[in-house]
Every structure is written in structure tokens, then in C-alpha cells.
C-alpha atoms as a PDB file:
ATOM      1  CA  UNK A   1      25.423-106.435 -42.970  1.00  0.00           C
ATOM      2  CA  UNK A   2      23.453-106.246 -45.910  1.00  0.00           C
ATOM      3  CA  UNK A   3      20.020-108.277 -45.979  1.00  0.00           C
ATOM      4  CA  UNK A   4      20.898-111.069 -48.107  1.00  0.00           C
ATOM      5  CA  UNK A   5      23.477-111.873 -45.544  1.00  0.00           C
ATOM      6  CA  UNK A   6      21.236-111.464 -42.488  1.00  0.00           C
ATOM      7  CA  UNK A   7      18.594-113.789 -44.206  1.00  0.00           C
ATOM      8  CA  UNK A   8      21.518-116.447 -45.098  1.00  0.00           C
ATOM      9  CA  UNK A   9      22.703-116.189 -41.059  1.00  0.00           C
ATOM     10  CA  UNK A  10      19.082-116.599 -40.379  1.00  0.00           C
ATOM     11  CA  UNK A  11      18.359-119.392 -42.479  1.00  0.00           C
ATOM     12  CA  UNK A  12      21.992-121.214 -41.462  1.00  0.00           C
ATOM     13  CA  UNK A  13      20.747-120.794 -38.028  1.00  0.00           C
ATOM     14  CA  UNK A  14      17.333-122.325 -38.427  1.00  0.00           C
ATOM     15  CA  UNK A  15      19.159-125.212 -39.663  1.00  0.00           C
ATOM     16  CA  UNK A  16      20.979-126.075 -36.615  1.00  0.00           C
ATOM     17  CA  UNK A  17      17.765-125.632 -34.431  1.00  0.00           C
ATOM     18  CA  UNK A  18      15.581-127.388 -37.039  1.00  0.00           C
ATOM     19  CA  UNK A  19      15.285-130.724 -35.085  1.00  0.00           C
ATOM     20  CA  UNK A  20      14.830-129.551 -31.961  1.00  0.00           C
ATOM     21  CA  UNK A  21      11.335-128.971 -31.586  1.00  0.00           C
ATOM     22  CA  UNK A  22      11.622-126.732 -28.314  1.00  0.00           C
ATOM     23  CA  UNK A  23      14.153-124.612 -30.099  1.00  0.00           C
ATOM     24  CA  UNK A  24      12.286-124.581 -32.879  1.00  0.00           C
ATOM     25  CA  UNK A  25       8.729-123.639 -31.081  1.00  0.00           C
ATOM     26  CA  UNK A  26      10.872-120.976 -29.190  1.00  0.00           C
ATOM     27  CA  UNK A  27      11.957-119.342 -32.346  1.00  0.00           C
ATOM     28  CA  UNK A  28       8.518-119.547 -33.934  1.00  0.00           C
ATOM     29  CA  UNK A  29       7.314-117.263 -30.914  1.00  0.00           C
ATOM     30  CA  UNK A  30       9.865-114.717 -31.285  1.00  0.00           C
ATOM     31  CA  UNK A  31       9.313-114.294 -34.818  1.00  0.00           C
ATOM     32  CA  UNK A  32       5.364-113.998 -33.735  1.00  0.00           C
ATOM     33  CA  UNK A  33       6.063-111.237 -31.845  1.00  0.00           C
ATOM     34  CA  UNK A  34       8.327-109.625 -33.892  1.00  0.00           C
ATOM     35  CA  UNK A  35       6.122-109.675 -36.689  1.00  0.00           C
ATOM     36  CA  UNK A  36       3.252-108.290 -34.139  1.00  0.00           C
ATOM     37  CA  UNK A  37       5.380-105.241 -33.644  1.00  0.00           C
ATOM     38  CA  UNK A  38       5.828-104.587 -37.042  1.00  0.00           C
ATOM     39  CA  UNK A  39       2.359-105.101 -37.694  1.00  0.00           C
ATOM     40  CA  UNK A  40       1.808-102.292 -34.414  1.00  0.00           C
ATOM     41  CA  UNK A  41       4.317 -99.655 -35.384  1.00  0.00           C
ATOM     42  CA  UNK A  42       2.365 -96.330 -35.566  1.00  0.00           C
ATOM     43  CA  UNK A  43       5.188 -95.017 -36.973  1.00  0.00           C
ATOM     44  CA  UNK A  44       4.548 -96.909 -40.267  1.00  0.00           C
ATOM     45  CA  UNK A  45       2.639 -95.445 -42.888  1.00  0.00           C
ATOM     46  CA  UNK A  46       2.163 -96.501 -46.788  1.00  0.00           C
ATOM     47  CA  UNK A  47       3.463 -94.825 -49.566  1.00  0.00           C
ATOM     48  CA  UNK A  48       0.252 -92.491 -50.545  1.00  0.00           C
ATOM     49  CA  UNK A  49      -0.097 -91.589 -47.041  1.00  0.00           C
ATOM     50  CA  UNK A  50       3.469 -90.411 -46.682  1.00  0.00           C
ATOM     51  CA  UNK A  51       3.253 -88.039 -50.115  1.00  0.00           C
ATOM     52  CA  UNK A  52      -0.010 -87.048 -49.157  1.00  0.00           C
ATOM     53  CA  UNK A  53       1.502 -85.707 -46.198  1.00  0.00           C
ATOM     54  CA  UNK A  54       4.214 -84.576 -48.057  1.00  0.00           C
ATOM     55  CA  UNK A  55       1.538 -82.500 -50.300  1.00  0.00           C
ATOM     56  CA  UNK A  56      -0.514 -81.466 -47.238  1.00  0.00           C
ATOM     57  CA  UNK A  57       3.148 -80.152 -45.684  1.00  0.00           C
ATOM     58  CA  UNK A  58       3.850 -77.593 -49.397  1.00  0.00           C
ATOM     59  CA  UNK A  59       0.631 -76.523 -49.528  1.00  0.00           C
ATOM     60  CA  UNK A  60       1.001 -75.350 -45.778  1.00  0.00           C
ATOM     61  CA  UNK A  61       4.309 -73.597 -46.700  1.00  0.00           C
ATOM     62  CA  UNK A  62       3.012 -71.988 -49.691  1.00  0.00           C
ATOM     63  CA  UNK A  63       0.128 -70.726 -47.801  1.00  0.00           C
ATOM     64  CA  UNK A  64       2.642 -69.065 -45.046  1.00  0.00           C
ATOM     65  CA  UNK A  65       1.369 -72.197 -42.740  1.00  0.00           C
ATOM     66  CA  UNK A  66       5.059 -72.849 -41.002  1.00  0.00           C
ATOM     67  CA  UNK A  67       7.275 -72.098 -38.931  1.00  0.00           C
ATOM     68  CA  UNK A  68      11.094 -71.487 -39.819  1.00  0.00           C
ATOM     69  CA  UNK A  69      14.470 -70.854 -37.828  1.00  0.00           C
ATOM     70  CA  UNK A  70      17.480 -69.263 -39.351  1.00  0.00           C
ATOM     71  CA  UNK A  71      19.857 -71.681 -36.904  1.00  0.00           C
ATOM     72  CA  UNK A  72      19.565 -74.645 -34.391  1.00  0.00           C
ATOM     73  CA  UNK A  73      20.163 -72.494 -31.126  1.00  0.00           C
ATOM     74  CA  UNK A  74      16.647 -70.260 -32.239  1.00  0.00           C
ATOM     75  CA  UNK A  75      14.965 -73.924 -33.154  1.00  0.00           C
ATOM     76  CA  UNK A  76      16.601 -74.900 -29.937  1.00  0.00           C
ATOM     77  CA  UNK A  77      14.936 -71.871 -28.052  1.00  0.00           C
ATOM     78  CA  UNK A  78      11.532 -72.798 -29.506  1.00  0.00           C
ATOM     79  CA  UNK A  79      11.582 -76.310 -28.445  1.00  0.00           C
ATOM     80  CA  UNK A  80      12.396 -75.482 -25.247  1.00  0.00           C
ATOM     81  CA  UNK A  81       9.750 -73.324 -24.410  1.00  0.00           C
ATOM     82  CA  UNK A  82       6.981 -75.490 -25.553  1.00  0.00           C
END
């Protein structure tokens, strides 16, 4: 489902809910939270961050800074004895 339908099912529900006003205050604190996770996610990072990273990450290979496996089992190995 692309976006632009999600947002029109989203907005066609809202519309059947939209004189309810317990429905409605429900769905207002949903999106709240939603929103609040979004806003939390440490995962997220901006742009510049994520290519500065991305620069940090080639100088570190160029500099011999890495580690590399020549298949999944030896990556495998690794991982599993950390």
C-alpha cells in the first residue's frame, strides 16, 4: 500500500469517527503516542549524521580499521564467539 493510499484510508476513517467525540479523543491519543515514538527512536538519525558516519566508516577501512569475512559461516563464527 503505497502512502497516498494509507493517508486516503486514514483520512476516510477519520471521517466516520469525526462526530464522535470519544472516538475522536481516542484516536487523538494514539496518534500522540505514535508520534512520541517517532520522536524517541534512537535508531533515527539525520542526513549529515548518517554520511558522516558513512565518512568516519571509509576512512576506518582505508586506514586497515575493519574487520572482513570471506563468507557468512566465518562472520557466523565471529558473532558467535563474542
Amino acid at each position: 500500500m503505497t502512502t497516498a493510499q494509507l493517508s486516503t484510508e486514514i483520512w476516510h476513517s477519520m471521517s466516520i469517527i469525526a462526530d464522535d467525540e470519544g472516538l475522536m479523543r481516542r484516536a487523538a491519543k494514539y496518534l500522540r503516542n505514535l508520534a512520541a515514538e517517532k520522536a524517541a527512536d534512537p535508531t533515527e538519525m539525520s542526513r549529515e549524521d548518517f554520511f558522516a558516519r558513512v565518512d568516519k566508516a571509509e576512512k576506518q577501512i582505508a586506514n586497515g580499521q575493519c574487520r572482513s569475512f570471506s563468507n557468512a559461516k566465518e562472520m557466523n563464527e565471529w558473532l558467535a564467539a563474542l
